[in-house]
C-alpha atoms as a PDB file:
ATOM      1  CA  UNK A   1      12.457  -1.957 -11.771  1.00  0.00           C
ATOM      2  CA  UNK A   2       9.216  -3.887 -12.892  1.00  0.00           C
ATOM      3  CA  UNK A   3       7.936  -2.367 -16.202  1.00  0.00           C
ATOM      4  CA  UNK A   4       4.240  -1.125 -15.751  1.00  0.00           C
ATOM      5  CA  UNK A   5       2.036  -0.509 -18.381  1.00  0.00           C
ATOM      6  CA  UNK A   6       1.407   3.052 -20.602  1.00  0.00           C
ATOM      7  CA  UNK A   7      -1.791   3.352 -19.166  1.00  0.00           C
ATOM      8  CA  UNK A   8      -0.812   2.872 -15.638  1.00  0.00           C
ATOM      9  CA  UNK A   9       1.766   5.543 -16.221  1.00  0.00           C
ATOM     10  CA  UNK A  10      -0.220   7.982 -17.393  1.00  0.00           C
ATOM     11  CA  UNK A  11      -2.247   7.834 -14.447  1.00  0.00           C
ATOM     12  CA  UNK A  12       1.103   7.895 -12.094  1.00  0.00           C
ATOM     13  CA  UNK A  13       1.517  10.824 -14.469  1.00  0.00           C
ATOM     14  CA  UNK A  14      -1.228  12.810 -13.355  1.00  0.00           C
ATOM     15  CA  UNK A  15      -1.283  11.694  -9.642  1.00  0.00           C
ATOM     16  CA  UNK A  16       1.903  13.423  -9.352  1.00  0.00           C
ATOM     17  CA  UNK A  17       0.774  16.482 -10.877  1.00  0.00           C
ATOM     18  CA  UNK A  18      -0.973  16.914  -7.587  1.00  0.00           C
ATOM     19  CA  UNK A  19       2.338  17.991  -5.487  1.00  0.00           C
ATOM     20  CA  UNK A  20       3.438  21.140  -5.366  1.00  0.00           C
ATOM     21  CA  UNK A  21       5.752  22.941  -3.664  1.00  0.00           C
ATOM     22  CA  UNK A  22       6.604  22.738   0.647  1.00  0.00           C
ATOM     23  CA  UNK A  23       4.589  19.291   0.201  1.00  0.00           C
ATOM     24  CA  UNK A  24       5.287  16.779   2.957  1.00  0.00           C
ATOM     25  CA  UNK A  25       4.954  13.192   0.999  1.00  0.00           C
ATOM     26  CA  UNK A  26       4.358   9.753   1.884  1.00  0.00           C
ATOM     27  CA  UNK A  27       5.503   6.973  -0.612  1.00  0.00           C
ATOM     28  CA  UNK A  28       4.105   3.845  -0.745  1.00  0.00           C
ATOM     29  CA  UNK A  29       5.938   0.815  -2.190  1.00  0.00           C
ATOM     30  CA  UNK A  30       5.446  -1.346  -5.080  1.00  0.00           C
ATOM     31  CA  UNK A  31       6.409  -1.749  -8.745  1.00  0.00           C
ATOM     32  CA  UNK A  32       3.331   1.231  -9.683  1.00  0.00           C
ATOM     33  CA  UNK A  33       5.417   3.268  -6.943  1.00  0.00           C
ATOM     34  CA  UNK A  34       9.070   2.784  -7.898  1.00  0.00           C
ATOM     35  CA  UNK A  35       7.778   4.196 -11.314  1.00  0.00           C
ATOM     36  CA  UNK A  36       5.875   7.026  -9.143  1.00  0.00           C
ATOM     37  CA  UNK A  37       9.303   7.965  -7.696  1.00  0.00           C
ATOM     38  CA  UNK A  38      11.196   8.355 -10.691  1.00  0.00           C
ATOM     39  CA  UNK A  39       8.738  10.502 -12.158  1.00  0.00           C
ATOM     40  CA  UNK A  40       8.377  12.380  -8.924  1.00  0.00           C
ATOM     41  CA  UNK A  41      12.549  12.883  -8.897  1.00  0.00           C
ATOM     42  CA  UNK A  42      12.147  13.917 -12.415  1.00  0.00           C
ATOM     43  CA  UNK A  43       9.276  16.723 -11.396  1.00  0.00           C
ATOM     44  CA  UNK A  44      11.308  18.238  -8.508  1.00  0.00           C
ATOM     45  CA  UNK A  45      14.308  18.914 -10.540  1.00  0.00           C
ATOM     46  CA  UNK A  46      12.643  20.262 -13.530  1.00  0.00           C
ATOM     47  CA  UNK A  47      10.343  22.493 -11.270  1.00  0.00           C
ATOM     48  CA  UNK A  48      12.765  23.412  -8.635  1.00  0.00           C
ATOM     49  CA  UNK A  49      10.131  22.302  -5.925  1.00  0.00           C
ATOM     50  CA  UNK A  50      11.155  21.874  -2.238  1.00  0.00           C
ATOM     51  CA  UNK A  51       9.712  18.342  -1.488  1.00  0.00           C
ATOM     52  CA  UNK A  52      10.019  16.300   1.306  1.00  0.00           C
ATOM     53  CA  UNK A  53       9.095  12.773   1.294  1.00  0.00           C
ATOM     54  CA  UNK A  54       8.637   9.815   4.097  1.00  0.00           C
ATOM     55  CA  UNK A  55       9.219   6.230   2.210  1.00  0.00           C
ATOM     56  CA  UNK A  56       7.288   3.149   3.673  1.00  0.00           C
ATOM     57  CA  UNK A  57       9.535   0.712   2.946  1.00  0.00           C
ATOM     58  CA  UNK A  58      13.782   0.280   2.163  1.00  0.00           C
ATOM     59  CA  UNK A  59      13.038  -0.166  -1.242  1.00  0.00           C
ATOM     60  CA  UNK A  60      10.903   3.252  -1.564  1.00  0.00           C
ATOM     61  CA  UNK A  61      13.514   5.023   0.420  1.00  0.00           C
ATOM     62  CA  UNK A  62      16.966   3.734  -1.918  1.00  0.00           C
ATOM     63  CA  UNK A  63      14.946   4.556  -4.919  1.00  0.00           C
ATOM     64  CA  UNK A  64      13.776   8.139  -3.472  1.00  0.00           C
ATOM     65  CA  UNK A  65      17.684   8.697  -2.183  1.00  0.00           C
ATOM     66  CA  UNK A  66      18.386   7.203  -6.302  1.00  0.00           C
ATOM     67  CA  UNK A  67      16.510   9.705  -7.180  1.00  0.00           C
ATOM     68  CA  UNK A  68      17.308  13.002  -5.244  1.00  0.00           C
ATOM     69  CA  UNK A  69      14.693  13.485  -2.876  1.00  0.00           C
ATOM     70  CA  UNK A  70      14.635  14.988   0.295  1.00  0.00           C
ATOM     71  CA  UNK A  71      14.311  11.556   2.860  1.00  0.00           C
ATOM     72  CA  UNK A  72      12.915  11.626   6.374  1.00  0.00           C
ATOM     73  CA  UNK A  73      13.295   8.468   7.463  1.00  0.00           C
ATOM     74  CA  UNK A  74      10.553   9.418  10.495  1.00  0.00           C
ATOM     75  CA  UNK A  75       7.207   9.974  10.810  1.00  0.00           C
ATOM     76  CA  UNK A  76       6.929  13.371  12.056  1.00  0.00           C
ATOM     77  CA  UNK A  77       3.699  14.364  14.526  1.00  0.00           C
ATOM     78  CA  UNK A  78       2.333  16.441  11.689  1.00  0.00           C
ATOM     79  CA  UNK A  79       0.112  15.428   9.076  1.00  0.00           C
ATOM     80  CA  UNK A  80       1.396  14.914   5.576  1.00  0.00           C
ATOM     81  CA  UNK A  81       0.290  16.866   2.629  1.00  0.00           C
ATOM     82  CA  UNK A  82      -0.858  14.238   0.845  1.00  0.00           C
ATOM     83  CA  UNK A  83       0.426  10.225   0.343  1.00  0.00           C
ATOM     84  CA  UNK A  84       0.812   8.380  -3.242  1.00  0.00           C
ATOM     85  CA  UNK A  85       0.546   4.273  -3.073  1.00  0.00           C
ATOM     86  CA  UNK A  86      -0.879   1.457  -4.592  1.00  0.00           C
ATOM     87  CA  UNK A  87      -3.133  -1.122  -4.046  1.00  0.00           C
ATOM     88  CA  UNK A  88      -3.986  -4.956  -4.527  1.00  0.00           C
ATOM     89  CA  UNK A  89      -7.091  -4.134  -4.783  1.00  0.00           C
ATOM     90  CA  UNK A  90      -9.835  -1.729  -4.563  1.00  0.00           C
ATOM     91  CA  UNK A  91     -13.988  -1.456  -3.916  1.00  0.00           C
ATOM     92  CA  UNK A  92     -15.449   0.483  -6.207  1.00  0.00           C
ATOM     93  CA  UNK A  93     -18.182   1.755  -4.603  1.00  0.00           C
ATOM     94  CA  UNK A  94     -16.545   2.251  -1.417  1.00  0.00           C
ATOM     95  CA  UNK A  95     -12.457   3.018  -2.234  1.00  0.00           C
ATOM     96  CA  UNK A  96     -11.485   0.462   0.370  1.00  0.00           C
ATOM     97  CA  UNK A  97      -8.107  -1.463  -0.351  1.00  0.00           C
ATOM     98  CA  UNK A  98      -6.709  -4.294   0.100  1.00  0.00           C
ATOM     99  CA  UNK A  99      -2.449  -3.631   0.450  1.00  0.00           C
ATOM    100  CA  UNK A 100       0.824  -5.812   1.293  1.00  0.00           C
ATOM    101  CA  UNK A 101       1.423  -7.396  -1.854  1.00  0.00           C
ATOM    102  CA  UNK A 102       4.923  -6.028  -0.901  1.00  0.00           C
ATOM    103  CA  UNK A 103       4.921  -6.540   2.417  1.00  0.00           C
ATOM    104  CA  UNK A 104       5.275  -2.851   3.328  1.00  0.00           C
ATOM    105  CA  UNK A 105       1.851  -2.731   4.854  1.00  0.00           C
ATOM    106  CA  UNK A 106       2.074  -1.584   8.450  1.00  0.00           C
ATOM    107  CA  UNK A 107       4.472   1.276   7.464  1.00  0.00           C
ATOM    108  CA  UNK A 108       2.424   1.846   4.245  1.00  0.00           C
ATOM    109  CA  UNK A 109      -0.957   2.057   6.846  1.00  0.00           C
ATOM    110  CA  UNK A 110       1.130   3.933   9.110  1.00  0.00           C
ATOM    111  CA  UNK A 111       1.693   6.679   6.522  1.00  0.00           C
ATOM    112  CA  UNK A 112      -1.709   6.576   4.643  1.00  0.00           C
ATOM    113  CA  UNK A 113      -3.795   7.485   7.429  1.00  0.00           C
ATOM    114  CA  UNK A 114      -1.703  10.235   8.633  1.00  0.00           C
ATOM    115  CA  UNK A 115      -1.908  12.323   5.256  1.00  0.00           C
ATOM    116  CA  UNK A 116      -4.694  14.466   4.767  1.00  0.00           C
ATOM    117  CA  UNK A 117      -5.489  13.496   1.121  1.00  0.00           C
ATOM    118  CA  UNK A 118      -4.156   9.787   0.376  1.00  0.00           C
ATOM    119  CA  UNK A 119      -4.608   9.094  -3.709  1.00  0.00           C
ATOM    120  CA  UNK A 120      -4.161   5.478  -5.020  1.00  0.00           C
ATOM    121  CA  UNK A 121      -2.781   4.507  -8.207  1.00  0.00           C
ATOM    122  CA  UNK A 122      -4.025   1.313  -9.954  1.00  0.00           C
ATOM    123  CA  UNK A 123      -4.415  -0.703 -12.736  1.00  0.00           C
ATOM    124  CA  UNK A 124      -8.255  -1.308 -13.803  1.00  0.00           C
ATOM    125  CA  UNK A 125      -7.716  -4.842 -13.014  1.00  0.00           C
ATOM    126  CA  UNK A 126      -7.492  -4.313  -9.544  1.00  0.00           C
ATOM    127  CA  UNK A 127     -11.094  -2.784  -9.104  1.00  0.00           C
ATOM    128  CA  UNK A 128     -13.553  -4.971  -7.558  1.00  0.00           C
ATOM    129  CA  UNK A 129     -17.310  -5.159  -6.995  1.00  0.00           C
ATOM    130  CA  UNK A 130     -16.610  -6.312  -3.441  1.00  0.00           C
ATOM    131  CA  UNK A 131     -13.463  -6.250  -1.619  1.00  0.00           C
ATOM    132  CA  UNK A 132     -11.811 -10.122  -0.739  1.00  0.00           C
ATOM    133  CA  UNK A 133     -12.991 -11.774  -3.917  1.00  0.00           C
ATOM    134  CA  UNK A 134     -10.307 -13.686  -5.541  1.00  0.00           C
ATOM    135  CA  UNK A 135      -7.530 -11.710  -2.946  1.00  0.00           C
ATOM    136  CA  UNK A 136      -6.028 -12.878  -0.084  1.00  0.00           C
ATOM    137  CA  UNK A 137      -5.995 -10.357   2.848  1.00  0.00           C
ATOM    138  CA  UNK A 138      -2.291  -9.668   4.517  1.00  0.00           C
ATOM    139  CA  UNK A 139      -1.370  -9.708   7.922  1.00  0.00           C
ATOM    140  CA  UNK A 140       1.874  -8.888   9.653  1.00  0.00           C
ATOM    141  CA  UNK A 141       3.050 -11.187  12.626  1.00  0.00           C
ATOM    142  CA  UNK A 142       5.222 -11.342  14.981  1.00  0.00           C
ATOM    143  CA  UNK A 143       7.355 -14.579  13.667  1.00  0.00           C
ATOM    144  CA  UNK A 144       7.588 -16.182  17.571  1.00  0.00           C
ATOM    145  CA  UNK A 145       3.477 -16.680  17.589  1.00  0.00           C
ATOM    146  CA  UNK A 146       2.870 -16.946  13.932  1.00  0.00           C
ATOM    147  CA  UNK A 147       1.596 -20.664  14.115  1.00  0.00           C
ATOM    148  CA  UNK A 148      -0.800 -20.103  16.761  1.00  0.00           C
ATOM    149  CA  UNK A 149      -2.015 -16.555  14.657  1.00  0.00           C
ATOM    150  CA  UNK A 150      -2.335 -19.182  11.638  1.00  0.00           C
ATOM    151  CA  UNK A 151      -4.738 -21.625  14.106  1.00  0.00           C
ATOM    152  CA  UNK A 152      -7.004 -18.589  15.348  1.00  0.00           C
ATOM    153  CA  UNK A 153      -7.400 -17.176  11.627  1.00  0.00           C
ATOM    154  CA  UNK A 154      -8.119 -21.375  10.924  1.00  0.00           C
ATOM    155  CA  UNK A 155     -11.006 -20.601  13.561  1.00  0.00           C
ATOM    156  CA  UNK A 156     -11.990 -17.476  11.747  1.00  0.00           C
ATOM    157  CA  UNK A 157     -12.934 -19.756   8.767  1.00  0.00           C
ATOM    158  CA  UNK A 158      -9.896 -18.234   7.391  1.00  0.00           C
ATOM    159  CA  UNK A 159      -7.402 -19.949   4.984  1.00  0.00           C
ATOM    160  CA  UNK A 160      -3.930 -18.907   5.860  1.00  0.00           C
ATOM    161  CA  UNK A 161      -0.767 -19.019   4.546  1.00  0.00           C
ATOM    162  CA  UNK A 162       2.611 -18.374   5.323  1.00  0.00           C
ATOM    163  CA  UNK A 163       4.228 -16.202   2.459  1.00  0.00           C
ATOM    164  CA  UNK A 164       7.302 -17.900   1.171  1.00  0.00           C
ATOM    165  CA  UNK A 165       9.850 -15.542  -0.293  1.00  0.00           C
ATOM    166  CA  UNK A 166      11.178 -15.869  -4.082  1.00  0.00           C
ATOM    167  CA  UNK A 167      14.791 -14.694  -3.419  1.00  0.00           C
ATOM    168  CA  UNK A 168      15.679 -16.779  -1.071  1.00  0.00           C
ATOM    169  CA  UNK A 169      14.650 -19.874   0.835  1.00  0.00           C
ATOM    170  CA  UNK A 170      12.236 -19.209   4.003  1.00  0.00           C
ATOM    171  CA  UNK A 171       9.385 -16.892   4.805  1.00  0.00           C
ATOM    172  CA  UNK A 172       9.325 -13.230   3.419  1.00  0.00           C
ATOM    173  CA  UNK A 173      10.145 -11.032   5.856  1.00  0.00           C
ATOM    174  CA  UNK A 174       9.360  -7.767   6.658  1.00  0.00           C
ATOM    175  CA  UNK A 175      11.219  -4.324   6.743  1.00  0.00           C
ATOM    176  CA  UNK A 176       9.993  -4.563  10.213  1.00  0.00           C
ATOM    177  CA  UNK A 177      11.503  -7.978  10.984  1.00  0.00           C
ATOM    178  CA  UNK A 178       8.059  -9.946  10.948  1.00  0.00           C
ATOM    179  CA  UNK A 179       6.149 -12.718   8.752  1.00  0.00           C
ATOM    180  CA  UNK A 180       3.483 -12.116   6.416  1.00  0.00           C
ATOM    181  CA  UNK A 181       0.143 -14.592   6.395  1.00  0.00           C
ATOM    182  CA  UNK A 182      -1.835 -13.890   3.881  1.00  0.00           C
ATOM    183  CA  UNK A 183      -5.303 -14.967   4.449  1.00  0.00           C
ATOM    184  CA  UNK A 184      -8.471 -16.449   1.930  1.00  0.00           C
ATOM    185  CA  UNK A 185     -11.771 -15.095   3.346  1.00  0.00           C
ATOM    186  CA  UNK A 186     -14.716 -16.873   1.240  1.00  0.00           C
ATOM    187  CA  UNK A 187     -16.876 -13.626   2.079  1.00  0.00           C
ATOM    188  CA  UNK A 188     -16.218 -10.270   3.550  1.00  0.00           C
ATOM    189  CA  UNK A 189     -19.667  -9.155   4.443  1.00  0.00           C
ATOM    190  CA  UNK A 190     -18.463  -6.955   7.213  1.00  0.00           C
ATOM    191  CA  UNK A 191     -15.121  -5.072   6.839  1.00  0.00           C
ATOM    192  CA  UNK A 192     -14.970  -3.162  10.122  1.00  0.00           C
ATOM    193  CA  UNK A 193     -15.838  -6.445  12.118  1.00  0.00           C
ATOM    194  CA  UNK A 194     -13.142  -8.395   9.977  1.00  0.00           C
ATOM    195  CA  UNK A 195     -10.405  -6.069  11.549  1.00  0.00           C
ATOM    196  CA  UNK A 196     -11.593  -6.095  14.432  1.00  0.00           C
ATOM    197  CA  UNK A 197     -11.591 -10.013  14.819  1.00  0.00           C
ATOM    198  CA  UNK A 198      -8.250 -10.080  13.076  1.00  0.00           C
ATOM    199  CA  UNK A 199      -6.752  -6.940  14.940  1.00  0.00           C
ATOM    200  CA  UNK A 200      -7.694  -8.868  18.922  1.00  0.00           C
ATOM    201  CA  UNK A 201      -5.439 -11.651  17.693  1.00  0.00           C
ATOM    202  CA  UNK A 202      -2.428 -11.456  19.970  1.00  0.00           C
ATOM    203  CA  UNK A 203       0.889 -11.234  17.261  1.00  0.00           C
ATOM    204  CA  UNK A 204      -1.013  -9.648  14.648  1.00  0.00           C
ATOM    205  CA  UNK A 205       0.863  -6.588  14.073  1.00  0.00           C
ATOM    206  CA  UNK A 206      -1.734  -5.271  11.535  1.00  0.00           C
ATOM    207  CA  UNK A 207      -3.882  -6.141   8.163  1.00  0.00           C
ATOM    208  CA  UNK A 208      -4.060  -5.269   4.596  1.00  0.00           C
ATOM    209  CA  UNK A 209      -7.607  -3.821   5.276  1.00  0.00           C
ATOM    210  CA  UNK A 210      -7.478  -0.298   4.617  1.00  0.00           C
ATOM    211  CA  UNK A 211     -10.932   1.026   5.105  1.00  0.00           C
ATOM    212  CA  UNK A 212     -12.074   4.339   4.906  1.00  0.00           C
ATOM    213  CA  UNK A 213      -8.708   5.984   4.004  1.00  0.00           C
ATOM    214  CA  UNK A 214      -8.840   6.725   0.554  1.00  0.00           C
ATOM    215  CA  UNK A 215      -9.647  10.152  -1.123  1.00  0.00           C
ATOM    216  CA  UNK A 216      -8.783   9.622  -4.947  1.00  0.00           C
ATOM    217  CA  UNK A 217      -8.335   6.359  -7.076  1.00  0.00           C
ATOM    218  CA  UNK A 218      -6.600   7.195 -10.268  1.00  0.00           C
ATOM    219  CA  UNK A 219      -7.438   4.009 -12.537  1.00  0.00           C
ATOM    220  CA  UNK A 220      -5.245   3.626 -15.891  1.00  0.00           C
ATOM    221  CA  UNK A 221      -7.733   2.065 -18.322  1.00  0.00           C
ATOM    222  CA  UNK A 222      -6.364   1.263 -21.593  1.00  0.00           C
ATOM    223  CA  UNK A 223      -7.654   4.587 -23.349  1.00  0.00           C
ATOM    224  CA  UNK A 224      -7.670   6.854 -20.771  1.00  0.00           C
ATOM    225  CA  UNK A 225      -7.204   7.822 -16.374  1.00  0.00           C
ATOM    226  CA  UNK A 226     -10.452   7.551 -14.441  1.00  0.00           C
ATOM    227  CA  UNK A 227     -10.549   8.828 -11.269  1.00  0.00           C
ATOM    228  CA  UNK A 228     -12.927   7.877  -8.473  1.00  0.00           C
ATOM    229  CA  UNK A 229     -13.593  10.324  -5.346  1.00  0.00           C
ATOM    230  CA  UNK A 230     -15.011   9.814  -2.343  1.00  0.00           C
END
């Protein structure tokens, strides 16, 4: 597991303070998260809580078996109590994100907008004035059209890339069996119409834009945990 810093920790630290017992959880993936689960595995057993949690990725679900939480490997047609992820990045002003550094997105979007509270835990370097400066925007694709997705994004003034994976020699691909592109907008000016255009593309699966999701940012600074609301 990645080592994260004290201060992010302490702010994992008090994000999981927020689950009590007969919550329904979603997980979201990430180095910040596989640190979130161990502390979360740790809480349940000291507490004796009955916890149930729904991981967005392989990784988040061997880690929460590692750990001995109660899996669901389904979304279920109720909401969840609350979700715990990460972020690439996030507006201050606004709490948009920008997710998939992992490539867990669609799951992670899947989950994140289904809970009724969904807090995000971040370093301070990952808060932004505006969303999309200096940070590439993700988007899943099916792998058959992924050259022409690359050309329409091209037409979108967009800078795409193919991500490459580090472990082995190809494209990174997805717990869902797809590619990631991740894309270099100069300007965001218009988040809503940026999904939209990016959404219509036929073989986009779905984007790292999460917009209008979050409740509660939980930002390790180096002294202490600030936390944003909406």
């Amino acid at each position: 597991m990645k080592e994260i810093a004290t201060h992010v920790k302490a702010a994992v630290s008090e994000a999981i303070s927020l689950i009590k017992d007969g919550n329904f959880v979603g997980l979201g993936s990430g180095s910040t998260m596989a640190y979130a689960i161990c502390e979360l595995g740790s809480l349940v057993k000291k507490e004796g809580l009955d916890v149930k949690v729904i991981p967005t990725s392989f990784q988040t679900k061997i880690l929460a078996l590692e750990n001995g939480l109660d899996v669901n490997d389904w979304m279920q047609d109720e909401e969840l109590d609350l979700a715990i992820d990460g972020a690439d990045q996030v507006e201050l002003n606004s709490l948009n994100l920008i997710k998939g550094g992992g490539a867990a997105l669609t799951r992670e979007k899947i989950v994140d907008s289904n809970s009724k509270e969904l807090i995000i835990v971040i370093d301070e370097n990952k808060l932004t004035e505006r969303l999309g400066d200096n940070q590439p925007v993700p988007i899943e694709v099916i792998p058959f059209g992924y050259k022409v997705v690359m050309k329409k994004l091209k037409d979108l003034k967009g800078k795409p890339k193919l991500r490459e994976s580090e472990g082995k020699v190809g494209p990174v691909i997805t717990d869902n069996g797809n590619f990631i592109i991740d894309v270099v907008c100069d300007s965001i000016t218009d988040l809503e119409e940026m999904e939209k255009k990016l959404k219509i593309i036929p073989g986009v699966i779905e984007t790292g834009l999460f917009i209008g999701i979050t409740n509660r940012v939980y930002v390790g600074r180096k002294n202490k945990v600030e936390i944003f609301k909406k």
